[in-house]
N, C-alpha and C. Protein backbone atom coordinates (compact mmCIF):
# COMPACT_ATOMS: atom_id res chain seq x y z
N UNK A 1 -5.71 2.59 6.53
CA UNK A 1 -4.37 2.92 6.10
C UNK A 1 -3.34 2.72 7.21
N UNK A 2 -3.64 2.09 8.42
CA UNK A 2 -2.52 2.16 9.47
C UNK A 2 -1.75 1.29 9.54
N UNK A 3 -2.26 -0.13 8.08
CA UNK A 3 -1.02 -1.19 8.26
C UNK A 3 -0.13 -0.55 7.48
N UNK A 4 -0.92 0.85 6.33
CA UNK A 4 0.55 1.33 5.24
C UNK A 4 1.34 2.39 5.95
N UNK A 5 1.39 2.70 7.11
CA UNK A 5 1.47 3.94 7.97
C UNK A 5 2.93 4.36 7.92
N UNK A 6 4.12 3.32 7.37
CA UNK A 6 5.02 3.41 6.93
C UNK A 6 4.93 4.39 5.87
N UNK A 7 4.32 4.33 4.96
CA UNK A 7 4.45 5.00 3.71
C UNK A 7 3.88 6.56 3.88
N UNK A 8 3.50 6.97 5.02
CA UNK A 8 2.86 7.93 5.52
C UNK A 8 3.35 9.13 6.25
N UNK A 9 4.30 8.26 6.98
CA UNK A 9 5.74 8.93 7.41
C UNK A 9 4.76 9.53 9.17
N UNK A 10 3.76 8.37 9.38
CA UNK A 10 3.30 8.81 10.20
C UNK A 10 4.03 8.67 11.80
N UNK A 11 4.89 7.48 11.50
CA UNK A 11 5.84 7.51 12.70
C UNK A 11 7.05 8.43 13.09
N UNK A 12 6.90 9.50 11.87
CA UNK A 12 8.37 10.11 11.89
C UNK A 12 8.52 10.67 13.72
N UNK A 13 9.11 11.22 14.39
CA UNK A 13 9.46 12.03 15.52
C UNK A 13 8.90 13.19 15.69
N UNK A 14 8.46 14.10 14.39
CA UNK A 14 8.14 15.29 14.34
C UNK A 14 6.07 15.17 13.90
N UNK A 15 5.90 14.10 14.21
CA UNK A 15 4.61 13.63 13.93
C UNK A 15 3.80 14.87 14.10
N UNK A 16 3.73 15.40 15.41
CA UNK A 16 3.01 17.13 15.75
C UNK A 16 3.42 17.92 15.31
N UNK A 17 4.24 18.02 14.51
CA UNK A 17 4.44 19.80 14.04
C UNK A 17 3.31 19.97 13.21
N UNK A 18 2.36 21.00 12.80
CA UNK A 18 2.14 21.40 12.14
C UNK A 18 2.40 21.53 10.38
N UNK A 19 3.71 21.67 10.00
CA UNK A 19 4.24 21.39 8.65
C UNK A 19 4.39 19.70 8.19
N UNK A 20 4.67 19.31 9.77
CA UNK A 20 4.88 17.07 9.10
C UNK A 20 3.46 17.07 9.32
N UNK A 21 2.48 17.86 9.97
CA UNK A 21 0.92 16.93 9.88
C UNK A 21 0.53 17.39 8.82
N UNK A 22 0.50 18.76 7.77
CA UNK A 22 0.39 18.74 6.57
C UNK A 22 0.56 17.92 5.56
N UNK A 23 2.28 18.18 5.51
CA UNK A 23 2.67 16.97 4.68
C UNK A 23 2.11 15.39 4.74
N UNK A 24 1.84 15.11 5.63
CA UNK A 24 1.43 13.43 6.00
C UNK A 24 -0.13 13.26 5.66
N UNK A 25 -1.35 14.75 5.63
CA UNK A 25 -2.38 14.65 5.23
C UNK A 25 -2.24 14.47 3.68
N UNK A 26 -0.93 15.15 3.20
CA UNK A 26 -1.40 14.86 1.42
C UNK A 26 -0.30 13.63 1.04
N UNK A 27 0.26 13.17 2.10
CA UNK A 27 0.65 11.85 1.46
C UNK A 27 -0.80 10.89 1.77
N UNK A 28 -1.06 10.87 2.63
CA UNK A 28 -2.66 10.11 3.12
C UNK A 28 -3.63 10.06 1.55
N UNK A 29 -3.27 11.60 1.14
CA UNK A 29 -4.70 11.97 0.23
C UNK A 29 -3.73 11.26 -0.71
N UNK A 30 -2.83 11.11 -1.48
CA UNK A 30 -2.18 10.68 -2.71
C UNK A 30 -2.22 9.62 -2.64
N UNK A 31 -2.32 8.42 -1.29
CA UNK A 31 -2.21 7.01 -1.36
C UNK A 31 -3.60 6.71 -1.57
N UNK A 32 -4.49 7.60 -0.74
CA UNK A 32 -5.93 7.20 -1.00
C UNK A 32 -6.19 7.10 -2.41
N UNK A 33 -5.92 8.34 -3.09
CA UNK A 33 -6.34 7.85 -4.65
C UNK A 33 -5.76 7.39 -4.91
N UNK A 34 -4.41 6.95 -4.54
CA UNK A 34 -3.69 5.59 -5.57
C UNK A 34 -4.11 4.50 -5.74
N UNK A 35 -4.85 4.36 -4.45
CA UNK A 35 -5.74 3.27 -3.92
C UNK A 35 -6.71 2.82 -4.89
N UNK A 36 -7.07 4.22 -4.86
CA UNK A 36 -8.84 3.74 -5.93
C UNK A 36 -8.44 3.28 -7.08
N UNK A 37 -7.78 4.45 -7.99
CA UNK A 37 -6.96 3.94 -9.11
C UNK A 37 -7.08 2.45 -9.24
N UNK A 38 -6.28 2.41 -8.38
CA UNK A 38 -5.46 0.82 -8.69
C UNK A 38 -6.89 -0.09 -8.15
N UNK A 39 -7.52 -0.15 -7.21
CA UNK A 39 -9.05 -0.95 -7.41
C UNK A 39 -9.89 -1.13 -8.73
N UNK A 40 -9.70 0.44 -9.21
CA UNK A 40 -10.93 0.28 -10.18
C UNK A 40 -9.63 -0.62 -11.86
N UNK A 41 -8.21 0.17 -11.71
CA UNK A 41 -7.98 -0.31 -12.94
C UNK A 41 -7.13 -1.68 -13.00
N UNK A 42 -6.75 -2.20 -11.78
CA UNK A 42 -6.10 -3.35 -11.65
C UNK A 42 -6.52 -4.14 -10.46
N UNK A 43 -7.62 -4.33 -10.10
CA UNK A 43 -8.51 -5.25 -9.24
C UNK A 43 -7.63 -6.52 -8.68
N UNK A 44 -7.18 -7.25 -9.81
CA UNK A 44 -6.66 -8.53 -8.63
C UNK A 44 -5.52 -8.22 -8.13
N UNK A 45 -4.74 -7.16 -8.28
CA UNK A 45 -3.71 -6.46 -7.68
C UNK A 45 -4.23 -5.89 -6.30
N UNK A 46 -5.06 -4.98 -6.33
CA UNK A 46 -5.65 -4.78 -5.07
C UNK A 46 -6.71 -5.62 -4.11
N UNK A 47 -7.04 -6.26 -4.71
CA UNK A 47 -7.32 -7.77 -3.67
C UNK A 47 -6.79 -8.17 -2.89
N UNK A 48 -5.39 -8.47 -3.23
CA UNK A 48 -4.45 -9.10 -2.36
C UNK A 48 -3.66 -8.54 -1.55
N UNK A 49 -4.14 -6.53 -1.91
CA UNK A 49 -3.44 -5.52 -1.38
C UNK A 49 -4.43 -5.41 0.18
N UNK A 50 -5.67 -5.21 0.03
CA UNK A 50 -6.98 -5.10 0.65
C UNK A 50 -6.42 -6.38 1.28
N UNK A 51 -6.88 -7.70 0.82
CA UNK A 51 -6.65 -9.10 2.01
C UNK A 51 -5.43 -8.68 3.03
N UNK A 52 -4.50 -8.32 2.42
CA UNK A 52 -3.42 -8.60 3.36
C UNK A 52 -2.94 -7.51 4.26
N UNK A 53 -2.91 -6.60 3.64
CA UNK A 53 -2.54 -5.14 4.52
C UNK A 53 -4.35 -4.59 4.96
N UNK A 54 -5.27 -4.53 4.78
CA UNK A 54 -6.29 -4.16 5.52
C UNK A 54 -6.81 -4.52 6.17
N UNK A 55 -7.54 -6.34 5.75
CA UNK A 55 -8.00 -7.23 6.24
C UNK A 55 -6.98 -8.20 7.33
N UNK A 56 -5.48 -7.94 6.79
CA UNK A 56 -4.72 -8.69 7.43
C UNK A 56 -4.63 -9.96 7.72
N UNK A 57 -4.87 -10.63 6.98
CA UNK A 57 -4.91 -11.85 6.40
C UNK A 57 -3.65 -12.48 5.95
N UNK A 58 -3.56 -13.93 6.29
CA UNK A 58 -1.96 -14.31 6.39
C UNK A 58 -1.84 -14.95 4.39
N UNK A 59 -1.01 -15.05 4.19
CA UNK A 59 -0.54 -15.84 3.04
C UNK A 59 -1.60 -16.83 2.77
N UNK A 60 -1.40 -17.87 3.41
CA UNK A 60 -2.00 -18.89 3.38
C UNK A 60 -3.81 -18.80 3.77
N UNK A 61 -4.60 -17.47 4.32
CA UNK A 61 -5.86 -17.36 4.51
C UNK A 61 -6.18 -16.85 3.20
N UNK A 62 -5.37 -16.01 2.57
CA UNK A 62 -5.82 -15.41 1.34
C UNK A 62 -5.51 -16.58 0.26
N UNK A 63 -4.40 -17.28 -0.09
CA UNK A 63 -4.39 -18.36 -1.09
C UNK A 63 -5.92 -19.45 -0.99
N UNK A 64 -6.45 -19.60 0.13
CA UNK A 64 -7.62 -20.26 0.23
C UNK A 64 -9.02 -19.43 -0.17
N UNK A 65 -9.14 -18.36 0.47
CA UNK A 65 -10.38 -17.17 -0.28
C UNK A 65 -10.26 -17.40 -1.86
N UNK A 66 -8.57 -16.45 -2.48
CA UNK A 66 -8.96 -16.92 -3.95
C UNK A 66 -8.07 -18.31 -4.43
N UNK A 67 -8.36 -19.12 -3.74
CA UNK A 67 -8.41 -20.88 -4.06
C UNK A 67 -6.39 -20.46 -4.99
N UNK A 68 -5.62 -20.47 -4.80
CA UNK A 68 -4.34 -19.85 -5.21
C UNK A 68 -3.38 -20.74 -4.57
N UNK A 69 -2.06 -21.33 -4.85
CA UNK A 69 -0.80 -21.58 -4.52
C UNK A 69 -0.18 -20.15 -3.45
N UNK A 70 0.41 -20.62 -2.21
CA UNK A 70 0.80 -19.29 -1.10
C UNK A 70 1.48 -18.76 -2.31
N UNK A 71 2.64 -18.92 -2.86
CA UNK A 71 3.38 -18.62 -3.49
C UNK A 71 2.89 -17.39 -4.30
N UNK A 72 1.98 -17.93 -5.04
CA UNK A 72 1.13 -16.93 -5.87
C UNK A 72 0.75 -15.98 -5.24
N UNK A 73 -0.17 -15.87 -4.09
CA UNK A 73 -0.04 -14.96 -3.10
C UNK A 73 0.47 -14.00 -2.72
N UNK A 74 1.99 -14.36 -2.39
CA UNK A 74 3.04 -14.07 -2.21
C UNK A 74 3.61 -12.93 -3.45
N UNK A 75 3.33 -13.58 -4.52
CA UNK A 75 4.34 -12.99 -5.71
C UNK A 75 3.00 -11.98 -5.92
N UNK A 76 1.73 -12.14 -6.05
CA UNK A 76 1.36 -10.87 -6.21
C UNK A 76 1.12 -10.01 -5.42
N UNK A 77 1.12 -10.27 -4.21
CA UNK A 77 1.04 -9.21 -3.32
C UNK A 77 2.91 -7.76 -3.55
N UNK A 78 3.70 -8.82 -4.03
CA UNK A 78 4.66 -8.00 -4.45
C UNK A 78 4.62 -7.40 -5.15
N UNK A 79 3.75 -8.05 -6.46
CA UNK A 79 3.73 -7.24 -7.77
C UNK A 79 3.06 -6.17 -7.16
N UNK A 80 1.88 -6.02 -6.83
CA UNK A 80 0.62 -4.99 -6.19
C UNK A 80 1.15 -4.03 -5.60
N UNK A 81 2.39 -3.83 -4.40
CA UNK A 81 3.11 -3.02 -3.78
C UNK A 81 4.15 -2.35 -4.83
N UNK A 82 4.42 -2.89 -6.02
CA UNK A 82 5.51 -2.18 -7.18
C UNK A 82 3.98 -1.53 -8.21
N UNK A 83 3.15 -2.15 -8.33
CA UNK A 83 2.11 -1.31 -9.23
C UNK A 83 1.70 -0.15 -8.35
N UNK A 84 1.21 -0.22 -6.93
CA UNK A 84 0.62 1.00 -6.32
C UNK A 84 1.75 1.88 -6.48
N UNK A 85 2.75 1.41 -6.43
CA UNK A 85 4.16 2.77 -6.44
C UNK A 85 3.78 3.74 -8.39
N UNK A 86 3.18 3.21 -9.37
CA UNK A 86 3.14 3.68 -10.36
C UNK A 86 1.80 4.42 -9.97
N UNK A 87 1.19 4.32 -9.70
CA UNK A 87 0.11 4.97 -8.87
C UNK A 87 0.31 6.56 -8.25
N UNK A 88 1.41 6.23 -7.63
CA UNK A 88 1.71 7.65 -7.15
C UNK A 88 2.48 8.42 -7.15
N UNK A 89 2.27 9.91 -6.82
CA UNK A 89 2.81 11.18 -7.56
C UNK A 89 4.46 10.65 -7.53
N UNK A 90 5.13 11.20 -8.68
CA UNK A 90 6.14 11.00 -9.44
C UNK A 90 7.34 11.35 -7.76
N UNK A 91 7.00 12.37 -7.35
CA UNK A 91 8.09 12.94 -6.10
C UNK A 91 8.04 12.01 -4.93
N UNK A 92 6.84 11.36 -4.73
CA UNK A 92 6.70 10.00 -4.04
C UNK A 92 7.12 8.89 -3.87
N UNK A 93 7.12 8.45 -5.18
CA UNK A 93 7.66 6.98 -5.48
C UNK A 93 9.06 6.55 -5.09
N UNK A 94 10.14 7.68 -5.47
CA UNK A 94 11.43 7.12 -4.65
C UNK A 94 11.59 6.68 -3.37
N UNK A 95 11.02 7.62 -2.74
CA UNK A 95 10.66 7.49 -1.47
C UNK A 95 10.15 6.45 -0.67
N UNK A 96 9.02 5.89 -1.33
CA UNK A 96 8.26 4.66 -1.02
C UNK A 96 8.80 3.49 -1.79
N UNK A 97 9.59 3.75 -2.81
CA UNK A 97 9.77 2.10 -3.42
C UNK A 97 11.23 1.64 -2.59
N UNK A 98 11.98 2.74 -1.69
CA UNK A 98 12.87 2.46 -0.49
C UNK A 98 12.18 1.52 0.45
N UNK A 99 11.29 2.15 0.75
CA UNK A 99 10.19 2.06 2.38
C UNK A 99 9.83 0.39 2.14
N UNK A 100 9.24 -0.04 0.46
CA UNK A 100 9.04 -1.15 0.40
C UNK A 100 9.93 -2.38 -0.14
N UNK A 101 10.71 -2.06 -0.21
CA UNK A 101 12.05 -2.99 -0.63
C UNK A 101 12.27 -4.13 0.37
């Protein structure tokens, strides 16, 4: 999760308090299952989520794995970052569909 670490709010300033390391464990826990979610119910969405933000894999390494136009790549790795946002808790999503814009 440290390429999504944005969405985690793990860089905030107040990283040690006690109340932001709470909060940042159950944003952790809400992305994790958003995660699965979205593996088990939309797979080629998280493929390209996994290649690129975990594996870190460029455009063009992942269009060759699944044999794809970059472009395509490209456009779903966008779609995948707007589906994981449906994924998670409703008080979340504003928040993060900022972060990923």
């Amino acid at each position: 999760l440290e390429h999504l670490a944005y969405l985690t709010g793990a860089n905030e300033a107040q990283y040690y308090r006690p109340d932001v390391e709470y909060e940042r464990a159950e944003r952790v826990a809400a992305l994790r299952s958003a995660l699965e979610e979205m593996r088990e119910e939309r797979p080629m969405h998280f493929e390209v989520l996994e290649l690129y933000h975990f594996r870190h894999l460029t455009y063009r390494n992942i269009a060759d794995i699944l044999d794809l136009p970059d472009g395509t790549v490209m456009n779903r790795i966008f779609r995948a970052r707007r589906i994981l946002l449906s994924y998670l808790p409703s008080e979340m999503r504003e928040e993060y569909a900022q972060k990923i814009a």
